[in-house]
PDB file of N, CA and C in Angstrom:
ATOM      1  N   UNK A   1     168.790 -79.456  34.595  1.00  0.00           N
ATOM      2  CA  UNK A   1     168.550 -78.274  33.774  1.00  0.00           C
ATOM      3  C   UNK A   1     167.165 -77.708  34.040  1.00  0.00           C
ATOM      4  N   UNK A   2     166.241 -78.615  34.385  1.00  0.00           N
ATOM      5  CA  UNK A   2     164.822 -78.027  34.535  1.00  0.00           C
ATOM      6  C   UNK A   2     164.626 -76.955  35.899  1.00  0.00           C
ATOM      7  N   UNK A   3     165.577 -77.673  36.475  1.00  0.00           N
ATOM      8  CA  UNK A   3     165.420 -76.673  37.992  1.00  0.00           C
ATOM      9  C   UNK A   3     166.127 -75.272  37.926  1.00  0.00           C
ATOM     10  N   UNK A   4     167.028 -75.344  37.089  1.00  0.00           N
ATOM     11  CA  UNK A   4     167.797 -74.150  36.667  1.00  0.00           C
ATOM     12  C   UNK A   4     166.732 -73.231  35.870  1.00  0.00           C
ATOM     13  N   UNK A   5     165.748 -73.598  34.832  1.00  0.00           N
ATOM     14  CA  UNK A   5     165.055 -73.052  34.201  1.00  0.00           C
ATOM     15  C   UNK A   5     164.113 -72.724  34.878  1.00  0.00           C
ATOM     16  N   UNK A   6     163.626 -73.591  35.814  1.00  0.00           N
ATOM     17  CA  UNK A   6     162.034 -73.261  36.858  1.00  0.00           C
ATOM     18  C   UNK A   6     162.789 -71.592  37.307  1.00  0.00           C
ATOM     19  N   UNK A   7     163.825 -72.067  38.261  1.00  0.00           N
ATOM     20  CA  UNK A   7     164.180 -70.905  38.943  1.00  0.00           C
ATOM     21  C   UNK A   7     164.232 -69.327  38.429  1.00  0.00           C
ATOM     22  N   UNK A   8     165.082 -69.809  36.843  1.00  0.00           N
ATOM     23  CA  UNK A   8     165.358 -68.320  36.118  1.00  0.00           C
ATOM     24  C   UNK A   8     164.143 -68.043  35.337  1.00  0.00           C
ATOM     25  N   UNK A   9     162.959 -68.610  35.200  1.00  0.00           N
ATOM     26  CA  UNK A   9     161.339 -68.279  34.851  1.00  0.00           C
ATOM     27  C   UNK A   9     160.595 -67.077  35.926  1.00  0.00           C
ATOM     28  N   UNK A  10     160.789 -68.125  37.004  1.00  0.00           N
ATOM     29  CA  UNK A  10     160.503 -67.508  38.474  1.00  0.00           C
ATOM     30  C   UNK A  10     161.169 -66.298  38.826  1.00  0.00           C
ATOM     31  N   UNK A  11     162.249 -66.016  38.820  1.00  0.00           N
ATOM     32  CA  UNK A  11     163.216 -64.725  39.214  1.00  0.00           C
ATOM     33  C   UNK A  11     162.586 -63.886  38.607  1.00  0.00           C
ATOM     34  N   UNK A  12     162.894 -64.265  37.048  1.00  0.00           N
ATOM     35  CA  UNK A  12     162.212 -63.046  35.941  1.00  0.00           C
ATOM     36  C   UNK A  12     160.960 -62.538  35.971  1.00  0.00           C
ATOM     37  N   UNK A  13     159.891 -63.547  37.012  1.00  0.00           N
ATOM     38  CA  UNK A  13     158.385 -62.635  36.936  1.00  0.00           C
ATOM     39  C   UNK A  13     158.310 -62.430  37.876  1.00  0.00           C
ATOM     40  N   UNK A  14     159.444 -62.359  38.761  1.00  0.00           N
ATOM     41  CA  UNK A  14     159.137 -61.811  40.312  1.00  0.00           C
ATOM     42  C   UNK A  14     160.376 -60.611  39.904  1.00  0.00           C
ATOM     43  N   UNK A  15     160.790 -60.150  38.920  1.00  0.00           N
ATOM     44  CA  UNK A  15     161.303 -58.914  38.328  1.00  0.00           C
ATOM     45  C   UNK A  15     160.560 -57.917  37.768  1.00  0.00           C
ATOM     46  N   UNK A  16     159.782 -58.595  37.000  1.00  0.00           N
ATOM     47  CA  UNK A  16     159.023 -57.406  36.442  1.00  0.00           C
ATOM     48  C   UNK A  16     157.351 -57.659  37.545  1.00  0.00           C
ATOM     49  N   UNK A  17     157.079 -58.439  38.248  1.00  0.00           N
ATOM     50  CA  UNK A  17     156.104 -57.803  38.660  1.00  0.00           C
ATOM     51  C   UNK A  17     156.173 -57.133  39.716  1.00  0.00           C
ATOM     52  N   UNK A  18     157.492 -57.025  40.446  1.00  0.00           N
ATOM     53  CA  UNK A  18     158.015 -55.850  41.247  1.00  0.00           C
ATOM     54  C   UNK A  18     158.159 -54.627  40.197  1.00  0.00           C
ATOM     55  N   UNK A  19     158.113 -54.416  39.556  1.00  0.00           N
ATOM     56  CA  UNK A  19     158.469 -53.145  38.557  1.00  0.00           C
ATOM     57  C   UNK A  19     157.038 -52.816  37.813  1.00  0.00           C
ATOM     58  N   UNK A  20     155.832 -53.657  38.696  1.00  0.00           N
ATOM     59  CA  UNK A  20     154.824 -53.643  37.816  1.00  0.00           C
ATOM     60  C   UNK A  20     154.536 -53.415  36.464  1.00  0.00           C
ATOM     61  N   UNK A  21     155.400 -54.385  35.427  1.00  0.00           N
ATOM     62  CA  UNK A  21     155.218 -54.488  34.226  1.00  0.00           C
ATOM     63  C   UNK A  21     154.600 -55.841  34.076  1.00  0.00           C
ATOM     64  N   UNK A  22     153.699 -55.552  33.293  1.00  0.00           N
ATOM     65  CA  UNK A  22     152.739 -57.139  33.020  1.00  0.00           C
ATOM     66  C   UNK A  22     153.778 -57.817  32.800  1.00  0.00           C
ATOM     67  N   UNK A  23     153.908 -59.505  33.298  1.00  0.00           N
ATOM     68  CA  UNK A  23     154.460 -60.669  32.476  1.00  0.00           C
ATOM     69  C   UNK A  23     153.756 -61.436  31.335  1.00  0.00           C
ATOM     70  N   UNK A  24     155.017 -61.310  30.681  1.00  0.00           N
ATOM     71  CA  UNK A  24     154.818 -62.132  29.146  1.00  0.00           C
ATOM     72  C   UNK A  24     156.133 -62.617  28.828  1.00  0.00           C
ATOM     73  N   UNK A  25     155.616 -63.625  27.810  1.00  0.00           N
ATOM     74  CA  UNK A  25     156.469 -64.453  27.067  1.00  0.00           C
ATOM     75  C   UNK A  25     157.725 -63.674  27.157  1.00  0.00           C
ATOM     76  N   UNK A  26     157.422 -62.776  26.240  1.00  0.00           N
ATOM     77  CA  UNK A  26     158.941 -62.043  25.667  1.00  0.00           C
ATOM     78  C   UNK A  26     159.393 -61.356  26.425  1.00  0.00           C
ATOM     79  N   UNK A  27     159.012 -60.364  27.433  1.00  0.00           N
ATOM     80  CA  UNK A  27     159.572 -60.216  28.814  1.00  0.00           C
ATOM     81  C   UNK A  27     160.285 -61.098  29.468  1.00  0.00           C
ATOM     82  N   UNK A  28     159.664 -62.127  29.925  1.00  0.00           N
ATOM     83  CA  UNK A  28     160.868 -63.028  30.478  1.00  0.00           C
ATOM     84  C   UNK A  28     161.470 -63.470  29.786  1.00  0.00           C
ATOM     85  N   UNK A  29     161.808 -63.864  28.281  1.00  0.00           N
ATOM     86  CA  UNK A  29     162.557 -64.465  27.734  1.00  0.00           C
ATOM     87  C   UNK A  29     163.740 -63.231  27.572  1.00  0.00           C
ATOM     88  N   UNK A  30     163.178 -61.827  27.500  1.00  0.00           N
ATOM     89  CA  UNK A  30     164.302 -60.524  27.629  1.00  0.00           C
ATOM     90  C   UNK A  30     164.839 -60.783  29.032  1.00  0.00           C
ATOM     91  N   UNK A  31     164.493 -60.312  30.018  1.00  0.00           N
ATOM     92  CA  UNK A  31     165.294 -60.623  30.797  1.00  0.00           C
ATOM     93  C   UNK A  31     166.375 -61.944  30.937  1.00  0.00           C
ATOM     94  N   UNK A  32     165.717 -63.214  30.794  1.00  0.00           N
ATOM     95  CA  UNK A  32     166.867 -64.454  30.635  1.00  0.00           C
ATOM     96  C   UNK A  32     167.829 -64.466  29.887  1.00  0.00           C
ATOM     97  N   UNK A  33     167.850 -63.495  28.346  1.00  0.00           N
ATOM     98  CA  UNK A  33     169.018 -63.063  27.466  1.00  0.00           C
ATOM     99  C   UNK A  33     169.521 -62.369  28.175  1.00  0.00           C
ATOM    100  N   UNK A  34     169.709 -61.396  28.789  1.00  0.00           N
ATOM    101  CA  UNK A  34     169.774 -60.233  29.401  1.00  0.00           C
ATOM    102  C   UNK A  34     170.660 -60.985  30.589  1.00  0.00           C
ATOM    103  N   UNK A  35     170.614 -61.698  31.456  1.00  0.00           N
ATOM    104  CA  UNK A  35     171.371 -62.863  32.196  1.00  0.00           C
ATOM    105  C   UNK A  35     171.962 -63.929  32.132  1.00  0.00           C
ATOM    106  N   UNK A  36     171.948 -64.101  30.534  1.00  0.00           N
ATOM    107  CA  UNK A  36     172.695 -65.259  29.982  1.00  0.00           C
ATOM    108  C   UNK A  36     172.170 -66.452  30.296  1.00  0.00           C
ATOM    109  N   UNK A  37     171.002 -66.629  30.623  1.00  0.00           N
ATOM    110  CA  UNK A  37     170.436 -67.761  31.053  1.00  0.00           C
ATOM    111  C   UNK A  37     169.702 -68.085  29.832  1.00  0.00           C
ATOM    112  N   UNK A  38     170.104 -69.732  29.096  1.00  0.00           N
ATOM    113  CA  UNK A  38     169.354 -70.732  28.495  1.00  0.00           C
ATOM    114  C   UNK A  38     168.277 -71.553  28.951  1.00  0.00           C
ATOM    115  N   UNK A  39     167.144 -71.311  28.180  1.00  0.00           N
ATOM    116  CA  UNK A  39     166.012 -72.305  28.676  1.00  0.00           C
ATOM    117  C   UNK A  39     165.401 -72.320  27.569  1.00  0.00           C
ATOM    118  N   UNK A  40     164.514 -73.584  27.729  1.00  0.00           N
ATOM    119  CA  UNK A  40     163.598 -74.102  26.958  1.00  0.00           C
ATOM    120  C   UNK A  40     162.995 -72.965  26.142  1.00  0.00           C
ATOM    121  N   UNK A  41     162.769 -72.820  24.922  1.00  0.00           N
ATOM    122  CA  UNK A  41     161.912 -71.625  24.297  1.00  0.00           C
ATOM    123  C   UNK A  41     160.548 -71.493  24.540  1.00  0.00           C
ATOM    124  N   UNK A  42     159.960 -72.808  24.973  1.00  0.00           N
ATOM    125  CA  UNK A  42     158.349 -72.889  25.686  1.00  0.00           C
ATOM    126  C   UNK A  42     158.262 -72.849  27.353  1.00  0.00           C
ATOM    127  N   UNK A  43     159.151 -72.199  28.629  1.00  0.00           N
ATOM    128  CA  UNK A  43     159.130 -71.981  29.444  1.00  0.00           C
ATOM    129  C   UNK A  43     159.109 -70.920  29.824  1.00  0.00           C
ATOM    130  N   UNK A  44     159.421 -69.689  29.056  1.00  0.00           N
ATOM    131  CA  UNK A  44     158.732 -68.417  29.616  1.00  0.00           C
ATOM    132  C   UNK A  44     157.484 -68.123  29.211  1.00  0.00           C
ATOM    133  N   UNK A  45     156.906 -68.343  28.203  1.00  0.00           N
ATOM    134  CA  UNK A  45     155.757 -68.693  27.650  1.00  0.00           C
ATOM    135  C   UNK A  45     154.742 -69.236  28.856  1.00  0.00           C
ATOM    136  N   UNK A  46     154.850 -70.900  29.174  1.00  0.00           N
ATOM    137  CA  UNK A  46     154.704 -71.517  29.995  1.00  0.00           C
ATOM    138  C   UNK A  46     153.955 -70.523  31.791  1.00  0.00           C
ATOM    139  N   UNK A  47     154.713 -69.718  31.651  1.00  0.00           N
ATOM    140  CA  UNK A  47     154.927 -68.905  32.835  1.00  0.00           C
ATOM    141  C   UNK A  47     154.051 -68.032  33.023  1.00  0.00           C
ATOM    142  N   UNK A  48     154.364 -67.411  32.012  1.00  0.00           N
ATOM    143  CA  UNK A  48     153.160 -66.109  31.843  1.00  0.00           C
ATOM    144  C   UNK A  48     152.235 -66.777  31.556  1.00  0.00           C
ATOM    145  N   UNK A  49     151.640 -67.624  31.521  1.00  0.00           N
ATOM    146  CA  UNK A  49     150.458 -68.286  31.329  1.00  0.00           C
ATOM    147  C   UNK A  49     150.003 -68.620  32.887  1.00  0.00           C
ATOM    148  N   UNK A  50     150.537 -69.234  33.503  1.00  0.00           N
ATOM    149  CA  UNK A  50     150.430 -69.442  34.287  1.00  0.00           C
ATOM    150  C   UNK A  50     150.438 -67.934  35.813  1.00  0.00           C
ATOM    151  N   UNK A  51     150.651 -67.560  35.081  1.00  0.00           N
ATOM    152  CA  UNK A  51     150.670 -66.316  36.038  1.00  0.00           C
ATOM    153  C   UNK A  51     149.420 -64.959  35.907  1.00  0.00           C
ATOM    154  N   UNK A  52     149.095 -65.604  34.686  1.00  0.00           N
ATOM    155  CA  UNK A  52     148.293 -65.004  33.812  1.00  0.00           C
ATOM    156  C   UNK A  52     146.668 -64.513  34.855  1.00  0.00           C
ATOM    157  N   UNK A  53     146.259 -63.686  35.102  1.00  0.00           N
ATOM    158  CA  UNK A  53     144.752 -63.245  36.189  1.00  0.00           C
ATOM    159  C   UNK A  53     145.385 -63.422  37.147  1.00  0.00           C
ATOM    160  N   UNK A  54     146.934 -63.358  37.652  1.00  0.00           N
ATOM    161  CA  UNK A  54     146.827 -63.712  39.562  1.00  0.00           C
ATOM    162  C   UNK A  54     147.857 -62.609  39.886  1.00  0.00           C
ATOM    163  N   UNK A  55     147.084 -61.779  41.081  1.00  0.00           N
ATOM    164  CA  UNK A  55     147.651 -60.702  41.679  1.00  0.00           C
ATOM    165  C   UNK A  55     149.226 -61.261  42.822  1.00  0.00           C
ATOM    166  N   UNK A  56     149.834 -61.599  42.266  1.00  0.00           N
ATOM    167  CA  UNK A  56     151.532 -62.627  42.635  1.00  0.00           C
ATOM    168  C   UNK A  56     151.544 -61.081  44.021  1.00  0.00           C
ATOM    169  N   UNK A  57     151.495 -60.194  43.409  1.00  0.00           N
ATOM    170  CA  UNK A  57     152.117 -59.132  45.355  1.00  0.00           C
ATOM    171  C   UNK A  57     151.189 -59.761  46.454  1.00  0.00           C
ATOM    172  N   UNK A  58     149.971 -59.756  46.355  1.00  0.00           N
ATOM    173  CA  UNK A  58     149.221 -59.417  47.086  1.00  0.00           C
ATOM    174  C   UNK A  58     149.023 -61.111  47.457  1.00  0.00           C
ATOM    175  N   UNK A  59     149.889 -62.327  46.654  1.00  0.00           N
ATOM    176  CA  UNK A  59     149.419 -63.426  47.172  1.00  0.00           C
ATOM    177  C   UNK A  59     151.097 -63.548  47.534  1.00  0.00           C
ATOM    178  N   UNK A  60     152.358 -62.762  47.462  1.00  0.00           N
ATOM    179  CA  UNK A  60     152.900 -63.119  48.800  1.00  0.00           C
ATOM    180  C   UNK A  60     152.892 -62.271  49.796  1.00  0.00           C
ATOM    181  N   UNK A  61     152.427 -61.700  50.000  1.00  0.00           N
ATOM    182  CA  UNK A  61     151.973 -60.774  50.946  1.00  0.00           C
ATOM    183  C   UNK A  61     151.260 -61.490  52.350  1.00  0.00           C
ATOM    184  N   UNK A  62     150.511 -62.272  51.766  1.00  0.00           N
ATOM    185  CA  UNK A  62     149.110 -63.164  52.797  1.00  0.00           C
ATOM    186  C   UNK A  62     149.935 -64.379  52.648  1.00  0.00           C
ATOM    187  N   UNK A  63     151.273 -65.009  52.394  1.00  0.00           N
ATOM    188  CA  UNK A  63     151.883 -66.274  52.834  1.00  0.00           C
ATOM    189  C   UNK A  63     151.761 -66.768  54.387  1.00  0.00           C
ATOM    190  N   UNK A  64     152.483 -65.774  54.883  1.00  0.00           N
ATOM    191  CA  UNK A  64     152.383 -66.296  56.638  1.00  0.00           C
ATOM    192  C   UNK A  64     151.213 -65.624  57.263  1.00  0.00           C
ATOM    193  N   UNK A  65     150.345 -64.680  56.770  1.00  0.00           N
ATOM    194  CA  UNK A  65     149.030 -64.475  57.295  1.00  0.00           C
ATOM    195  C   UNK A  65     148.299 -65.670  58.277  1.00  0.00           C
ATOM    196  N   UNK A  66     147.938 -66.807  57.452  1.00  0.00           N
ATOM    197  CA  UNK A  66     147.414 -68.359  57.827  1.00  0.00           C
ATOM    198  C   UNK A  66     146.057 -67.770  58.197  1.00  0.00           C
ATOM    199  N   UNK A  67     145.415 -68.860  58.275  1.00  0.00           N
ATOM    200  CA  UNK A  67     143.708 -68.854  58.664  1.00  0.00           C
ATOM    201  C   UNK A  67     143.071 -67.934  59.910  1.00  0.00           C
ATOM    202  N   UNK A  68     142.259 -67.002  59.618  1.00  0.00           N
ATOM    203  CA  UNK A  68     141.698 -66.395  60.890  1.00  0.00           C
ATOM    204  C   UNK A  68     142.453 -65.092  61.507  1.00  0.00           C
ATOM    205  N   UNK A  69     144.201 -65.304  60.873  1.00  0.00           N
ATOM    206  CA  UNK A  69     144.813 -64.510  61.322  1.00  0.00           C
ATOM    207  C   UNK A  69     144.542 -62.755  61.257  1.00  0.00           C
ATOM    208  N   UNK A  70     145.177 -61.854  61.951  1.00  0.00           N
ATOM    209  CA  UNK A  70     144.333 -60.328  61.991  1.00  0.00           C
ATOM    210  C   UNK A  70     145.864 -59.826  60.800  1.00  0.00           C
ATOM    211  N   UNK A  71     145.028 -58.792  59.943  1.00  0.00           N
ATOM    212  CA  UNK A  71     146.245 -57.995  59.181  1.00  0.00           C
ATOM    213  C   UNK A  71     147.085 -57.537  59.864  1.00  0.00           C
ATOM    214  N   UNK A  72     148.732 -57.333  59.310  1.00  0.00           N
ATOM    215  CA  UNK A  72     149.762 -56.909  60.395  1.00  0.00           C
ATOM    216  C   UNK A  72     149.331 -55.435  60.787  1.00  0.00           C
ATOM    217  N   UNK A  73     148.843 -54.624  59.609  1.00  0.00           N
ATOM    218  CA  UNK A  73     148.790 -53.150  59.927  1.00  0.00           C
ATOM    219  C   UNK A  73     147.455 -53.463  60.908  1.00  0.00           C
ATOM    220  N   UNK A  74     146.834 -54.006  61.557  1.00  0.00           N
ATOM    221  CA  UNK A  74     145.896 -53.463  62.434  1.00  0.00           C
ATOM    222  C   UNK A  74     145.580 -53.623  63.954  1.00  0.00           C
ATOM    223  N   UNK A  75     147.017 -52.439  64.231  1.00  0.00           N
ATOM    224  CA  UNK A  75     147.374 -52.474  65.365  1.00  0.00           C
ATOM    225  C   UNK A  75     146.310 -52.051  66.747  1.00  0.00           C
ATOM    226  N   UNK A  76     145.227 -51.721  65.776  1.00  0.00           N
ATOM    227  CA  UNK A  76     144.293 -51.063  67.222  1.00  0.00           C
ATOM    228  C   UNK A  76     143.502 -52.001  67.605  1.00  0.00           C
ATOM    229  N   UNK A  77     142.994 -53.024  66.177  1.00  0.00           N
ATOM    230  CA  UNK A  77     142.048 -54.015  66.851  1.00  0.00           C
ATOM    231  C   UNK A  77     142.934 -55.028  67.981  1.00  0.00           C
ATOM    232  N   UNK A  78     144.040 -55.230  67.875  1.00  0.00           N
ATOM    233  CA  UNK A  78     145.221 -55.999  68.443  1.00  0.00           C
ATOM    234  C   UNK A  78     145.156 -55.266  70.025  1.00  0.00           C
ATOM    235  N   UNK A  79     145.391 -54.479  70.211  1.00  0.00           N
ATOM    236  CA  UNK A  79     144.806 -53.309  71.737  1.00  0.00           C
ATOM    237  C   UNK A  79     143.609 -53.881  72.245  1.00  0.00           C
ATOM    238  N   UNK A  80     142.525 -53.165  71.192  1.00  0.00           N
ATOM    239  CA  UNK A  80     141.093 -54.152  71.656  1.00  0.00           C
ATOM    240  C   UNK A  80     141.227 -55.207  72.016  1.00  0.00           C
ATOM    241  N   UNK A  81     141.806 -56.145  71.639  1.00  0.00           N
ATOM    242  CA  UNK A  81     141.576 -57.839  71.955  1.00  0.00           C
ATOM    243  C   UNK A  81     142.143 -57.887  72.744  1.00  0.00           C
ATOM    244  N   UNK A  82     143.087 -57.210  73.183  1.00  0.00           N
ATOM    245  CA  UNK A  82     143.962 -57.710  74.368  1.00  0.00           C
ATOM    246  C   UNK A  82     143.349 -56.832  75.653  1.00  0.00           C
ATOM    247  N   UNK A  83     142.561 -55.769  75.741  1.00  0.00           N
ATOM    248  CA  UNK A  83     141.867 -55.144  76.778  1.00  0.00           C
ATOM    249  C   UNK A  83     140.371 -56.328  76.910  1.00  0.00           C
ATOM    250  N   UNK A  84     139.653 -57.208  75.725  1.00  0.00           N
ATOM    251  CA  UNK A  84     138.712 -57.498  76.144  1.00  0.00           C
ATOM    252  C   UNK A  84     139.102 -58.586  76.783  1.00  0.00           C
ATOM    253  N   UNK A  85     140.538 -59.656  76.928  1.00  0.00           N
ATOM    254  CA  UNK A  85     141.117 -60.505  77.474  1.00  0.00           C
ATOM    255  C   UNK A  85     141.050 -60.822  78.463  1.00  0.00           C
ATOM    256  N   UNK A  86     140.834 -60.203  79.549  1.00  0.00           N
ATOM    257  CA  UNK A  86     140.587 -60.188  81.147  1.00  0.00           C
ATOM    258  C   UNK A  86     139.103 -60.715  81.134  1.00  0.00           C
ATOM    259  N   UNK A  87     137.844 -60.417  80.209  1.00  0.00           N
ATOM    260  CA  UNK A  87     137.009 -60.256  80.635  1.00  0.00           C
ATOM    261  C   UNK A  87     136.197 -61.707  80.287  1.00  0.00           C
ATOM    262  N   UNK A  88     137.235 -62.187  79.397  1.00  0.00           N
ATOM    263  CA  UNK A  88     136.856 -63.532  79.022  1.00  0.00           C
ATOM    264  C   UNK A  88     137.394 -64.325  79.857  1.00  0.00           C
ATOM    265  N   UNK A  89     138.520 -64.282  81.031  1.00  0.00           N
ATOM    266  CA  UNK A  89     138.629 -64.787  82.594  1.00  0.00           C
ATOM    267  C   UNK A  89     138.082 -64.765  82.661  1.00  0.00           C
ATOM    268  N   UNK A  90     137.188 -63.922  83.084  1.00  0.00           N
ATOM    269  CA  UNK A  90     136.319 -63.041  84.015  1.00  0.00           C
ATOM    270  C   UNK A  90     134.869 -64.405  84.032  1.00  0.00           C
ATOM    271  N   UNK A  91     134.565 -64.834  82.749  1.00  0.00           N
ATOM    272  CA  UNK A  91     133.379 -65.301  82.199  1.00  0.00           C
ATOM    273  C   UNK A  91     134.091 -66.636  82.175  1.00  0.00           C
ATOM    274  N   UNK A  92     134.950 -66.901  82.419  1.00  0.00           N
ATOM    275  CA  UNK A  92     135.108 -68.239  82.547  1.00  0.00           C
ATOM    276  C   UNK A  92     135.369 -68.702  83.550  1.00  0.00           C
ATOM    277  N   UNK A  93     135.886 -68.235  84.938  1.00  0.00           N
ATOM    278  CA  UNK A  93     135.869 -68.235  86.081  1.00  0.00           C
ATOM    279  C   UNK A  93     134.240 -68.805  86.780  1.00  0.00           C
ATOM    280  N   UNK A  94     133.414 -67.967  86.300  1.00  0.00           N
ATOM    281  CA  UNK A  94     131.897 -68.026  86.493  1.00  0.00           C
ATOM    282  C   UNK A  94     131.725 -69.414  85.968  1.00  0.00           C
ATOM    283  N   UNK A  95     132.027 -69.908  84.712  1.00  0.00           N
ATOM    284  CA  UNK A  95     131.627 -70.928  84.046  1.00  0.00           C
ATOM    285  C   UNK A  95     132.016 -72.352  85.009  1.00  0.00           C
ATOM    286  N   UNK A  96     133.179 -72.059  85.724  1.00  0.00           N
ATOM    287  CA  UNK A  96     133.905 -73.375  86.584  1.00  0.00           C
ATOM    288  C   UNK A  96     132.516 -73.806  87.856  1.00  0.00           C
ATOM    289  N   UNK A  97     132.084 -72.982  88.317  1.00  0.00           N
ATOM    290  CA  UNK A  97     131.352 -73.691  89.423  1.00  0.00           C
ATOM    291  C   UNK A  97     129.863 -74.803  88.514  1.00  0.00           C
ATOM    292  N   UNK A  98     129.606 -74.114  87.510  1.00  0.00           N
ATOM    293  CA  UNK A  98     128.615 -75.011  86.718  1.00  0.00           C
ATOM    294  C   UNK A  98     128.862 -76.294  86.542  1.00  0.00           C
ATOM    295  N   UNK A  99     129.929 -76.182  86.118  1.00  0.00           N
ATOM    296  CA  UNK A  99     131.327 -77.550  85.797  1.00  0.00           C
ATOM    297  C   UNK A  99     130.866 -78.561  86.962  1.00  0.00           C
ATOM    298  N   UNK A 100     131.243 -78.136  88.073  1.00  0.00           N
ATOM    299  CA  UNK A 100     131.476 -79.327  89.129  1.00  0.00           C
ATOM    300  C   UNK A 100     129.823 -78.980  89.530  1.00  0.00           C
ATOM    301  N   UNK A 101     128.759 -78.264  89.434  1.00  0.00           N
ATOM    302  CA  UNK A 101     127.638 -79.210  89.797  1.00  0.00           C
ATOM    303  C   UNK A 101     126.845 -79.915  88.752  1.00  0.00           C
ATOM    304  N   UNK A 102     127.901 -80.824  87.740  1.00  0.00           N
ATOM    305  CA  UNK A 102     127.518 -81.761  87.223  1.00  0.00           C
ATOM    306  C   UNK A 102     128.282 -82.714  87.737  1.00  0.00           C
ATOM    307  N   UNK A 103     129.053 -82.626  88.319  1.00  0.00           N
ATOM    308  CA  UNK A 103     130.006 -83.793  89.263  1.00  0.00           C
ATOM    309  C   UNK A 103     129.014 -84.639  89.973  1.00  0.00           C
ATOM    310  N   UNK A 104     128.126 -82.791  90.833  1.00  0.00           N
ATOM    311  CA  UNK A 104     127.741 -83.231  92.141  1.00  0.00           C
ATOM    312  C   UNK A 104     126.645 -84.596  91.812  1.00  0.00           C
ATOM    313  N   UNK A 105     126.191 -84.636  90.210  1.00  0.00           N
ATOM    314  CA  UNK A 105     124.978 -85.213  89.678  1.00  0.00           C
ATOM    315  C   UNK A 105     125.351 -86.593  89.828  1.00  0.00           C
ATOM    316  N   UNK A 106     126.571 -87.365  89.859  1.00  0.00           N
ATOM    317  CA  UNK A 106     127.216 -88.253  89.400  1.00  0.00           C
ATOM    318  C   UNK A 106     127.748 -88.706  88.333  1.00  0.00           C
ATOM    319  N   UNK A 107     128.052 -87.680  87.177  1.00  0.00           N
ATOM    320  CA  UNK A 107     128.494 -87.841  86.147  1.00  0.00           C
ATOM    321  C   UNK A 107     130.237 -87.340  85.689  1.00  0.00           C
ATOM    322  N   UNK A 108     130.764 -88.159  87.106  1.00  0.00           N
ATOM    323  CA  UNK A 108     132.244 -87.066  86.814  1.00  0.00           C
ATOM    324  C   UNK A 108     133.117 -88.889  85.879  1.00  0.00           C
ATOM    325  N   UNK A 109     134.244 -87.918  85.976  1.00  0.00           N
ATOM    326  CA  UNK A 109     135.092 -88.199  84.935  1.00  0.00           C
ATOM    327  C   UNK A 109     135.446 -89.909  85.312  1.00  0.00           C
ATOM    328  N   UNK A 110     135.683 -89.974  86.583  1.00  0.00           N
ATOM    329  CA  UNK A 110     136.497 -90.778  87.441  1.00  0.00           C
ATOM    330  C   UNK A 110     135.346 -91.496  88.868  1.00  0.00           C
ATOM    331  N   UNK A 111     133.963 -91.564  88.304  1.00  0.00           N
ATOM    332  CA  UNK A 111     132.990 -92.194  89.437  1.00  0.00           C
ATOM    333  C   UNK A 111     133.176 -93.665  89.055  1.00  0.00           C
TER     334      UNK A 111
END
């Protein structure tokens, strides 16, 4: 029964905060009448409390974002990075001969 109730808590404030109406108690407990769904009388309550100061769009929005990642809309810096791409070859190519005259020192991998 609890998982049935988590779920129809959850539905209901991902209802009205698509409809941008604040969540509260009696909001979700309207909607769960409204669907025939029974739950605990302290779980929509519960909810809106918990939901209570947190911008819910804008934190699933940034789910698959992940660390470091670039916003989807910003398709030009995405251009940029991929034109400055060559040039970081470019600078690492240079970097390889440094590489092996520390070989030449006697400090390779396999002396």
């Amino acid at each position: 029964m609890t998982n049935k109730a988590d779920l129809a808590c959850v539905y209901s404030a991902l209802i009205l905060i698509d409809d941008d109406i604040a969540v509260t108690g009696e909001k979700i407990q309207t909607i769960l009448k409204a669907a025939s769904v029974d739950v605990e009388p302290y779980w929509p309550g519960l909810f809106a409390k918990a939901l209570e100061g947190i911008n819910v769009k804008d934190l699933i929005t940034r789910i698959g974002s992940g660390v470091g990642a670039a916003p989807a809309g910003n398709a030009p810096a995405a251009a940029v990075a991929a034109t400055e791409a060559p040039a970081a070859k470019e600078e690492k190519k240079k970097e390889e001969p440094e590489e092996e005259s520390d070989d030449d020192m006697g400090f390779g991998l396999f002396d």
